[in-house]
Protein backbone atom coordinates (compact mmCIF):
# COMPACT_ATOMS: atom_id res chain seq x y z
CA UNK A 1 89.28 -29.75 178.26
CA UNK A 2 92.57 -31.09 180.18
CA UNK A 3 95.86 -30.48 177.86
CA UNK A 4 96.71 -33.42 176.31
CA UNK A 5 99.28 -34.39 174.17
CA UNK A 6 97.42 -37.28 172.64
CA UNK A 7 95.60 -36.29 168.95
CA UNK A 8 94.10 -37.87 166.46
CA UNK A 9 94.73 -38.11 162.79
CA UNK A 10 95.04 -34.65 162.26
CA UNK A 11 97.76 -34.59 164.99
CA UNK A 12 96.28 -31.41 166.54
CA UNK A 13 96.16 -31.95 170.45
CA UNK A 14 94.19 -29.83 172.89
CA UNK A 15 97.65 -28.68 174.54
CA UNK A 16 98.47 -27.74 171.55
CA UNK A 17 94.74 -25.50 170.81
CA UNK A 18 94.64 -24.53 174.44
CA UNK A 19 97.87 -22.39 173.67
CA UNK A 20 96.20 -20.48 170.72
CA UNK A 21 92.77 -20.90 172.00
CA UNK A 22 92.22 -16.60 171.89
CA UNK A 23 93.34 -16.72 168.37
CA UNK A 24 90.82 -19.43 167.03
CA UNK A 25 87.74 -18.65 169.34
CA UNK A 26 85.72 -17.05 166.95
CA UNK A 27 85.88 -18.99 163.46
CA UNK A 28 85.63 -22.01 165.84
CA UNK A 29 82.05 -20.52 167.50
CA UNK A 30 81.18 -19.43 163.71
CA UNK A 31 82.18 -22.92 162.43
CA UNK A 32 79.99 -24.71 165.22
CA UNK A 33 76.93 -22.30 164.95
CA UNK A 34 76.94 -22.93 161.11
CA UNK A 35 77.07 -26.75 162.08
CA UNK A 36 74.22 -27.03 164.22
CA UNK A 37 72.18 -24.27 161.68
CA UNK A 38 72.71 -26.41 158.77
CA UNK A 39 72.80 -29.89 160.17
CA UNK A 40 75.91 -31.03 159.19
CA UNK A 41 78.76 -32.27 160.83
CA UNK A 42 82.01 -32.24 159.35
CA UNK A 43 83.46 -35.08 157.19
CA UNK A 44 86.81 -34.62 158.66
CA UNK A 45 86.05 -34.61 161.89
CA UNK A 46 84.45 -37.96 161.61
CA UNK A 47 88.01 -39.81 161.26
CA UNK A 48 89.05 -42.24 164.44
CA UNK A 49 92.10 -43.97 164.53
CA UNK A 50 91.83 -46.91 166.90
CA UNK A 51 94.68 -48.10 169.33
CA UNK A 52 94.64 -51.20 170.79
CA UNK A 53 95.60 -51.26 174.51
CA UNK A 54 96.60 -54.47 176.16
CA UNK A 55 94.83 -55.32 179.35
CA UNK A 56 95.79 -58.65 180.76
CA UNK A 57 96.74 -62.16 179.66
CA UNK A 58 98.52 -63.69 176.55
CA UNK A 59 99.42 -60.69 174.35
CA UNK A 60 99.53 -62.77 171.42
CA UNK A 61 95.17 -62.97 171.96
CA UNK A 62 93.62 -60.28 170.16
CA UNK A 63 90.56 -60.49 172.94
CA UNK A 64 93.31 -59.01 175.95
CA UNK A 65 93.54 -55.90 173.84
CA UNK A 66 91.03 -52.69 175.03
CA UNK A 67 89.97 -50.40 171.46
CA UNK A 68 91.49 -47.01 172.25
CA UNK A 69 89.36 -44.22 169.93
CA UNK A 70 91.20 -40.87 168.97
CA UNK A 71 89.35 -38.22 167.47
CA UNK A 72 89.90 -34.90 166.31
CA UNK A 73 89.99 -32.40 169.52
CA UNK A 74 87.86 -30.28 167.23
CA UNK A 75 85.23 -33.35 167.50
CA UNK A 76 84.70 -33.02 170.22
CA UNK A 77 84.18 -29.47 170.83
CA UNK A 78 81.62 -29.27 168.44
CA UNK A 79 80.16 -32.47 170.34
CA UNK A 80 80.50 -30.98 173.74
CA UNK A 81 78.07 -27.91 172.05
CA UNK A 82 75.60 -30.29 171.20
CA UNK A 83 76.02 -32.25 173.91
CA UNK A 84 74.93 -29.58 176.80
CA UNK A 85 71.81 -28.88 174.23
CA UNK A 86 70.58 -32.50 174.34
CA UNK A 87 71.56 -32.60 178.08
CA UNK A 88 69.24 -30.07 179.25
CA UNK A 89 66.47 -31.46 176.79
CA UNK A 90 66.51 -34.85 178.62
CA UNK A 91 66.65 -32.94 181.82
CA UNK A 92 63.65 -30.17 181.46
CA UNK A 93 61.44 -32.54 179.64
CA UNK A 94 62.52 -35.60 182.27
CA UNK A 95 62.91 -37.69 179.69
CA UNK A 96 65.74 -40.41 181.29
CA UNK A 97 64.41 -43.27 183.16
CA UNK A 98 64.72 -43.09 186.72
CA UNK A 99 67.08 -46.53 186.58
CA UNK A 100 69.10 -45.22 184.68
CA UNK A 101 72.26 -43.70 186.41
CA UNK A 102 74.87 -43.97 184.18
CA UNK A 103 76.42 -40.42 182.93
CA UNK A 104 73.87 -38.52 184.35
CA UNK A 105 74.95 -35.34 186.54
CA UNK A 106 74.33 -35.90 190.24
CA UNK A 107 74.23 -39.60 189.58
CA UNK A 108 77.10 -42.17 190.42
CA UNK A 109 78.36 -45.67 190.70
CA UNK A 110 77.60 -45.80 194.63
CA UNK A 111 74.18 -44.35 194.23
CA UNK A 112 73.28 -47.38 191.83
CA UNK A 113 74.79 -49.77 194.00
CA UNK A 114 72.90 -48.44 197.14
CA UNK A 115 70.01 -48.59 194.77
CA UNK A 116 70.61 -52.49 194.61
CA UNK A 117 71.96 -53.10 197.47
CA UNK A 118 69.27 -51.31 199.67
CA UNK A 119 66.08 -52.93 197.75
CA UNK A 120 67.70 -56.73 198.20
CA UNK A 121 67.70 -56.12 202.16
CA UNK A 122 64.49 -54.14 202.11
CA UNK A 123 63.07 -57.30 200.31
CA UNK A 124 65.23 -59.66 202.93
CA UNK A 125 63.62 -57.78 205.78
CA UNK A 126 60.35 -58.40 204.42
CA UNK A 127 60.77 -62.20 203.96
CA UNK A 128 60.46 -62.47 200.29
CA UNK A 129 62.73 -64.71 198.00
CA UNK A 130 64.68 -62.28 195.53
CA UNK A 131 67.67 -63.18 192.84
CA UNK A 132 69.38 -61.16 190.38
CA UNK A 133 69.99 -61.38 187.46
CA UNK A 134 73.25 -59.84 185.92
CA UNK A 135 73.12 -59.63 182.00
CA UNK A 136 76.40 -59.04 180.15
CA UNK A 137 76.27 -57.25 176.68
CA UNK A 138 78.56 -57.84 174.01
CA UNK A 139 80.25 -54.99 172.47
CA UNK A 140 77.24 -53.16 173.36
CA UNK A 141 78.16 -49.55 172.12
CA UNK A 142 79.28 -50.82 168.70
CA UNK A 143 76.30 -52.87 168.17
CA UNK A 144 73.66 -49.76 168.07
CA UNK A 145 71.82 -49.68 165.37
CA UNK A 146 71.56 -46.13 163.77
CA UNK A 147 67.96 -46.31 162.32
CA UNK A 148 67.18 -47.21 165.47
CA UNK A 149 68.78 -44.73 167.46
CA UNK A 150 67.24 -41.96 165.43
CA UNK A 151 63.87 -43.27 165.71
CA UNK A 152 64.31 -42.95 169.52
CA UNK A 153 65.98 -39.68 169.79
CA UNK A 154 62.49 -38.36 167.14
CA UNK A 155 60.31 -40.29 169.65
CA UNK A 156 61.83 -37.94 172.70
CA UNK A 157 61.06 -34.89 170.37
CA UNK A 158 64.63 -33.98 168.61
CA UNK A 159 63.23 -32.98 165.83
CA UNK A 160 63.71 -30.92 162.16
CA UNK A 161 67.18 -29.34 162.52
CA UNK A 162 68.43 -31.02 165.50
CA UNK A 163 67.65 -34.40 164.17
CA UNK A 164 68.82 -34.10 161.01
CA UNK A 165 72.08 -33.25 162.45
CA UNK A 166 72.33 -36.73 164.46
CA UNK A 167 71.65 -38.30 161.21
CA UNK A 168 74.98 -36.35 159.76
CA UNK A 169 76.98 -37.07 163.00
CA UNK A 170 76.16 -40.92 162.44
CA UNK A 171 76.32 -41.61 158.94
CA UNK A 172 79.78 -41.98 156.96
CA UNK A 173 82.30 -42.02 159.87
CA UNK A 174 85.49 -43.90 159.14
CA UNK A 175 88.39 -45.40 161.47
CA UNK A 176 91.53 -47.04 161.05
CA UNK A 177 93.59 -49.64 163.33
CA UNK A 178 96.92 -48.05 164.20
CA UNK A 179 99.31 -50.72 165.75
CA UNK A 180 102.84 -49.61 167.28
CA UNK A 181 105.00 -52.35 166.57
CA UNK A 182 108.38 -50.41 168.46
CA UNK A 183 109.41 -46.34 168.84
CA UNK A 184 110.50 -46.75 165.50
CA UNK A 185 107.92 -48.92 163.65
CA UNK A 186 104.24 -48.11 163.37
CA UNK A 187 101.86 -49.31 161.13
CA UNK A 188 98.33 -48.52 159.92
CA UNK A 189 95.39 -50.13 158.32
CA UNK A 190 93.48 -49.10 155.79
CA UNK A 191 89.97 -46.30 156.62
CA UNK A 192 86.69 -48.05 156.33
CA UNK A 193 83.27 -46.87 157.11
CA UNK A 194 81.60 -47.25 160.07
CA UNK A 195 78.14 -49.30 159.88
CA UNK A 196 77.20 -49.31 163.81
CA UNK A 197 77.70 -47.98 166.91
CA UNK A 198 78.14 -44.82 168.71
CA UNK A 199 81.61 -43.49 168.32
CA UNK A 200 84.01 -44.77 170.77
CA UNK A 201 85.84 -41.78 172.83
CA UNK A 202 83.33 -39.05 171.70
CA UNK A 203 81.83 -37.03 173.95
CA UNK A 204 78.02 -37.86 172.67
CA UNK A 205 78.57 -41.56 172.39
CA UNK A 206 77.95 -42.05 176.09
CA UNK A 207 74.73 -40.11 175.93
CA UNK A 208 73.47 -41.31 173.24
CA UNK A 209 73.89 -45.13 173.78
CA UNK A 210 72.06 -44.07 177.19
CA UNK A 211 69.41 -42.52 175.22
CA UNK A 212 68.96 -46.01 173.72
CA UNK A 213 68.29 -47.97 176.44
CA UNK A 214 66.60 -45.89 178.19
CA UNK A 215 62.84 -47.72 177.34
CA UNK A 216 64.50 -50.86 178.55
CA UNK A 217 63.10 -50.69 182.12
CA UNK A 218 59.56 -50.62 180.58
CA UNK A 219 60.27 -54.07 179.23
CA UNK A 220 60.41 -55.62 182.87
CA UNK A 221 57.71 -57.77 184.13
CA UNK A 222 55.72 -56.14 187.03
CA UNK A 223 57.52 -55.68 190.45
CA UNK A 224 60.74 -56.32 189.23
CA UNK A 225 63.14 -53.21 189.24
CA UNK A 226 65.80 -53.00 186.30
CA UNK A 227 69.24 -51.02 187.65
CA UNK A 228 71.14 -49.24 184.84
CA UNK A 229 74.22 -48.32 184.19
CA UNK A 230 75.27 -47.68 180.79
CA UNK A 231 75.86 -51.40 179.32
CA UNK A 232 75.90 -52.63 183.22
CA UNK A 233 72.37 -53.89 183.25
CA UNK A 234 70.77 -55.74 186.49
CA UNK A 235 67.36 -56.85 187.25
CA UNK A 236 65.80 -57.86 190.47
CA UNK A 237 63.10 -60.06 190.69
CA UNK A 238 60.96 -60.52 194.09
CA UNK A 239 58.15 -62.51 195.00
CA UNK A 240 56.51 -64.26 198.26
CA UNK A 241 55.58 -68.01 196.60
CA UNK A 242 58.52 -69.55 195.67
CA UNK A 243 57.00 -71.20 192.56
CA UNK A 244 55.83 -67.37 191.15
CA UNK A 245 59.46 -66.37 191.77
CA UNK A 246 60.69 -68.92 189.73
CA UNK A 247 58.53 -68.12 187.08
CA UNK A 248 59.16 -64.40 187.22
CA UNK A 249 63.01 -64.96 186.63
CA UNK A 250 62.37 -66.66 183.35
CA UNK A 251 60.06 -64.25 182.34
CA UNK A 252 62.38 -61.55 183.23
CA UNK A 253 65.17 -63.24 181.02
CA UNK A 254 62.74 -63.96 178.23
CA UNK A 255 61.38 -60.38 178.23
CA UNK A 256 64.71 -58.92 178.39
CA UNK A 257 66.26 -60.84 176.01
CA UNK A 258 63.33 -60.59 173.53
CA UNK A 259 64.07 -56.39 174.26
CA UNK A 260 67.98 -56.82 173.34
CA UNK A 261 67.15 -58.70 170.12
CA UNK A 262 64.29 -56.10 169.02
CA UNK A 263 67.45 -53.65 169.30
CA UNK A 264 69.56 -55.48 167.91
CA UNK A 265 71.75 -55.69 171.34
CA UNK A 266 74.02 -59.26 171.54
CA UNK A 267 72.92 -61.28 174.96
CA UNK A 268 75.87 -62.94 176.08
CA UNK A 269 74.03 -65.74 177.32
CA UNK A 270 77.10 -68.02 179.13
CA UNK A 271 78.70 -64.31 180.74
CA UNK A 272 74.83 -63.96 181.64
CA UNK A 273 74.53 -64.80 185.73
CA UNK A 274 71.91 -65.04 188.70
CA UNK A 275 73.17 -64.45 191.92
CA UNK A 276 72.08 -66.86 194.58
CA UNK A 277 70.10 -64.88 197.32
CA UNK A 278 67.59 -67.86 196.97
CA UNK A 279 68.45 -71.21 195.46
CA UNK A 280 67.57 -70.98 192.11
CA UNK A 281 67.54 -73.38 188.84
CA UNK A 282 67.33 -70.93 186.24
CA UNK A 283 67.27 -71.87 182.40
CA UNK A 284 66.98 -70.08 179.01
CA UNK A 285 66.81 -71.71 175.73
CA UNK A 286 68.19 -74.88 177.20
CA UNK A 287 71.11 -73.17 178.80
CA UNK A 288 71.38 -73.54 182.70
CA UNK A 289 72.59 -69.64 183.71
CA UNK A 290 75.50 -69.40 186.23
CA UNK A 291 74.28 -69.18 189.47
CA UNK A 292 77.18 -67.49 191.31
CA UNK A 293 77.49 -66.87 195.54
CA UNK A 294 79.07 -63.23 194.18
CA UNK A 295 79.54 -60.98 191.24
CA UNK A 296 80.79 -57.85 190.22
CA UNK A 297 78.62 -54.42 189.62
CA UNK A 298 80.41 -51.32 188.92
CA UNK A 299 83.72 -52.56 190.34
CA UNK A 300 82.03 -53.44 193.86
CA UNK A 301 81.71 -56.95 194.49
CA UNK A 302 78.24 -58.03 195.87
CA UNK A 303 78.00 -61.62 197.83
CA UNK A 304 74.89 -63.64 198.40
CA UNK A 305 75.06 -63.29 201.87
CA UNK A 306 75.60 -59.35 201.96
CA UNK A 307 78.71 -59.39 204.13
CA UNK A 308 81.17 -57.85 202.15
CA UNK A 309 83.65 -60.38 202.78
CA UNK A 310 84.95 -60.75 199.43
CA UNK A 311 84.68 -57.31 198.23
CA UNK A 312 87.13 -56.42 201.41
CA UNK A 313 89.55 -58.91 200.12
CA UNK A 314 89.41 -57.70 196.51
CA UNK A 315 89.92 -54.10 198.00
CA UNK A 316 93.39 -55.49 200.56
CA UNK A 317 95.07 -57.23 198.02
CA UNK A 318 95.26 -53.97 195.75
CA UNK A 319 96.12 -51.68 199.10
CA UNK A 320 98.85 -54.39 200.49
CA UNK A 321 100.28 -53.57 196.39
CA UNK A 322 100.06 -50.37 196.73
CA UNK A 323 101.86 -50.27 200.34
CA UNK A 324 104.31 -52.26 198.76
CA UNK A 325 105.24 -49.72 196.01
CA UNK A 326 105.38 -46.72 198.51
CA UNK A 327 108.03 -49.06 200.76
CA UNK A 328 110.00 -48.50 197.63
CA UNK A 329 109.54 -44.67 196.81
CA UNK A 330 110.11 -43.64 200.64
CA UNK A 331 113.78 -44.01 199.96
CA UNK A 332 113.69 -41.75 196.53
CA UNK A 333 110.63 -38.96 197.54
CA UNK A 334 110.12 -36.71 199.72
CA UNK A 335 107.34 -36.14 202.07
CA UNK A 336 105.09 -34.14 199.64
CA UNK A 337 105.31 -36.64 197.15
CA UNK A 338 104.37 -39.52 199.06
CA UNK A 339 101.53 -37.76 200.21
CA UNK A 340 100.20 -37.28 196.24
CA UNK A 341 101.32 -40.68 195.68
CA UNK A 342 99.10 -41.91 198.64
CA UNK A 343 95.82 -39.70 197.36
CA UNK A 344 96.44 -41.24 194.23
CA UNK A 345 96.82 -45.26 194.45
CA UNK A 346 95.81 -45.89 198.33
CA UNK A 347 92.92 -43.61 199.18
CA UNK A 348 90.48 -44.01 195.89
CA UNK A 349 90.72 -47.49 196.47
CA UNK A 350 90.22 -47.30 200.00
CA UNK A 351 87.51 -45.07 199.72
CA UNK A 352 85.33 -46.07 196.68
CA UNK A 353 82.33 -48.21 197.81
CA UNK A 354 83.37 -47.81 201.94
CA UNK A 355 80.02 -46.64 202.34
CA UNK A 356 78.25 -50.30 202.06
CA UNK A 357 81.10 -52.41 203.69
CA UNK A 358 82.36 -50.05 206.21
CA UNK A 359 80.85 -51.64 208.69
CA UNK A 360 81.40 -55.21 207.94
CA UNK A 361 83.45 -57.16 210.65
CA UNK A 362 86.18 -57.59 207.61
CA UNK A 363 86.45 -54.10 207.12
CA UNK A 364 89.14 -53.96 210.39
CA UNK A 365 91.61 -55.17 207.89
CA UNK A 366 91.74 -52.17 205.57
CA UNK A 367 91.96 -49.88 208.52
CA UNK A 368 95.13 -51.99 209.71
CA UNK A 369 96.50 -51.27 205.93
CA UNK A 370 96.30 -47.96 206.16
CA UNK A 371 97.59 -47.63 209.50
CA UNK A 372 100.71 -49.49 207.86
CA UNK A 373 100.91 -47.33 204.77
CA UNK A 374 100.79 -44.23 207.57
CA UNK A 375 103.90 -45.65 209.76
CA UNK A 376 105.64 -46.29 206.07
CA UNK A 377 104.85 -42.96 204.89
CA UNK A 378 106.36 -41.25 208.05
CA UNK A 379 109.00 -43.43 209.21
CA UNK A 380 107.69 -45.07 212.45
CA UNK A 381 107.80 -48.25 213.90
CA UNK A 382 105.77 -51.01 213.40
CA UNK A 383 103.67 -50.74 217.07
CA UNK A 384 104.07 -46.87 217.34
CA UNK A 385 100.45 -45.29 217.46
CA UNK A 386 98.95 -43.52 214.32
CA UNK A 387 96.48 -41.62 215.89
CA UNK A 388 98.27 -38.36 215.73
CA UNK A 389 99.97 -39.04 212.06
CA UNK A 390 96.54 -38.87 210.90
CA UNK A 391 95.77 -35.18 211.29
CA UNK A 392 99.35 -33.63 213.73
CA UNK A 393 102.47 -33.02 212.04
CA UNK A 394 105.29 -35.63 212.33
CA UNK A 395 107.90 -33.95 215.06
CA UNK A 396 110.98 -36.56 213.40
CA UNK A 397 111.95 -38.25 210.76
CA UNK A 398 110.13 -36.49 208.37
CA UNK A 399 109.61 -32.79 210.05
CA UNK A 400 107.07 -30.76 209.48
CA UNK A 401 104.82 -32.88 207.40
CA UNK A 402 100.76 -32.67 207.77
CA UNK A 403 99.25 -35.57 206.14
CA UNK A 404 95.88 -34.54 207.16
CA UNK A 405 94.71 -38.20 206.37
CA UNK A 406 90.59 -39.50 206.67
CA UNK A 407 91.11 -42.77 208.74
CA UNK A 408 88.28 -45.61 207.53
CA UNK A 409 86.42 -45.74 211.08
């Protein structure tokens, strides 16, 4: 676990039990084993105190504001114990549906994109209309339902002990709003118990709300293919007649909607969109969806026409920020630091998702942003070449420096 000085009620942090971690290994192991042995989990350790984080807009709306969960550090060691249990269960017994890629080890964001991505131009090559449909959830990880949830995790065979233990991790857990008002000024509300959901910040929650969409995919009509990704839930339908496609889109939306409401999931029906690789006039329960030219999935914006165009745009304006910021710190940091600065702001950016547009015409103009945040970085003029900066140490200005740099072509 990194050290952090964050904590939760208890005000323990894991800096502060890394430091006396050799003292407290074994009562902790004892405490754990006699957890799992008897199937309960702690009433103390069910406490969250919930931060709210602002994330953009008018501060004064309560809907800008992110829930941040604390828990008690000792939470979640006794969850990270269960947690590599459960784990290999789903993995032996392959249990986890095979559209399901969210929080799953060997699995990522890119591999569910090239997963969409790859079936709409297989399908485009093929000459068969296909549209997607993009479903937005509503609080989806506080809305599980935890009679639910436990008849899913005895249907996948947790069982006896185990089981009864998920029943004690759910049941009873309390949380409190804690609002910092200044340094000086804090207040709290009062604890209340916990109804739904799958604790935010845990290390279970994730797993477990994947556990309970995991028969989702089963609910799609016939040669349609349902992408998952935690709560990011997409759903290609395909079909040669035009009038058939139509029809399997509505099904699609009826059958998945009928799923969500069976779990007791919230369908945000107006956030709800189709994306236009065919011209489409979808409808559900009198409600017209969206039909957009490009949306969003897992950061990585996706157009009708598969060019990347806006996705590239999205990705310059936040490099041309970032180049912005380390025009500023060249003047205060040294060489080193840029370089870590760079790794962290410029590159993830640059890199995440460079694998599908790459080769878009657009893509020239985030190689022409790096090449400026290069000549920034190292003090060169605006026309001097960057071929050498990328991987040969700079012989002035800033001597001696190897930024051993990955170029985008």
């Amino acid at each position: 676990m990194k050290p952090k000085n964050s904590s939760g009620y208890d005000g323990i942090s894991t800096k502060i039990l890394k430091l006396c971690g050799s003292q407290i290994s074994k009562p902790l192991a004892y405490t754990i084993d006699k957890s799992i042995k008897t199937s309960i989990f702690p009433e103390h350790l069910k406490y969250a105190v919930i931060t709210p984080l602002h994330k953009r807009g008018d501060v004064s709306d309560i809907a800008n504001y992110r829930p941040i969960s604390l828990l008690p550090v000792f939470s979640k060691i006794l969850e990270k114990a269960m947690h590599s249990g459960l784990n290999q269960h789903l993995q032996t017994n392959n249990i986890l549906a095979t559209e399901q890629y969210g929080f799953r080890k060997g699995l990522s964001t890119e591999q569910a994109t090239y997963s969409l991505t790859n079936n709409i131009l297989m399908t485009w090559n093929k000459k068969i209309h296909i549209g997607r449909i993009f479903c937005d959830l509503t609080k989806a990880s506080d809305c599980v339902n935890h009679d639910i949830l436990i008849a899913k995790l005895e249907h996948y065979r947790i069982q006896d002990v185990t089981l009864n233990w998920f029943k004690s991790y759910l049941i009873d857990r309390k949380q409190r709003i804690k609002i910092n008002v200044n340094e000086n000024q804090t207040h709290y509300s009062t604890w209340e118990t916990v109804k739904q959901g799958v604790p935010q910040g845990s290390v279970l929650g994730p797993l477990l709300f994947t556990m309970y969409i995991n028969d989702l995919p089963n609910s799609v009509i016939h040669e349609s293919k349902a992408i998952l990704f935690a709560d990011n839930t997409s759903v290609l339908v395909m079909d040669r007649d035009f009038t058939k496609f139509k029809q399997k889109m509505n099904l699609a939306l009826t059958s998945l909607d009928q799923w969500f409401i069976a779990n007791q999931l919230v369908l945000n029906i107006t956030k709800t969109n189709v994306i236009k690789f065919t011209p489409l006039n979808i409808s559900y329960t009198n409600y017209v969806l969206d039909e957009v030219n490009n949306t969003k999935f897992l950061g990585i914006h996706i157009d009708s026409h598969m060019n990347w165009k806006i996705h590239i745009e999205q990705i310059s304006h936040k490099l041309s920020v970032a180049c912005f910021t380390i025009r500023k710190l060249t003047h205060t940091l040294n060489a080193d630091i840029l370089r870590m600065v760079y790794f962290a702001y410029f590159q993830p950016v640059l890199q995440y998702g460079i694998i599908f547009g790459g080769n878009s015409t657009h893509a020239q103009q985030l190689f022409k942003l790096q090449k400026r945040v290069i000549r920034i970085m190292s003090g060169t003029g605006l026309r001097s070449s960057c071929r050498n900066l990328f991987k040969c140490p700079k012989n002035s200005g800033r001597q001696g420096t190897y930024w051993h740099l990955n170029a985008v072509h």
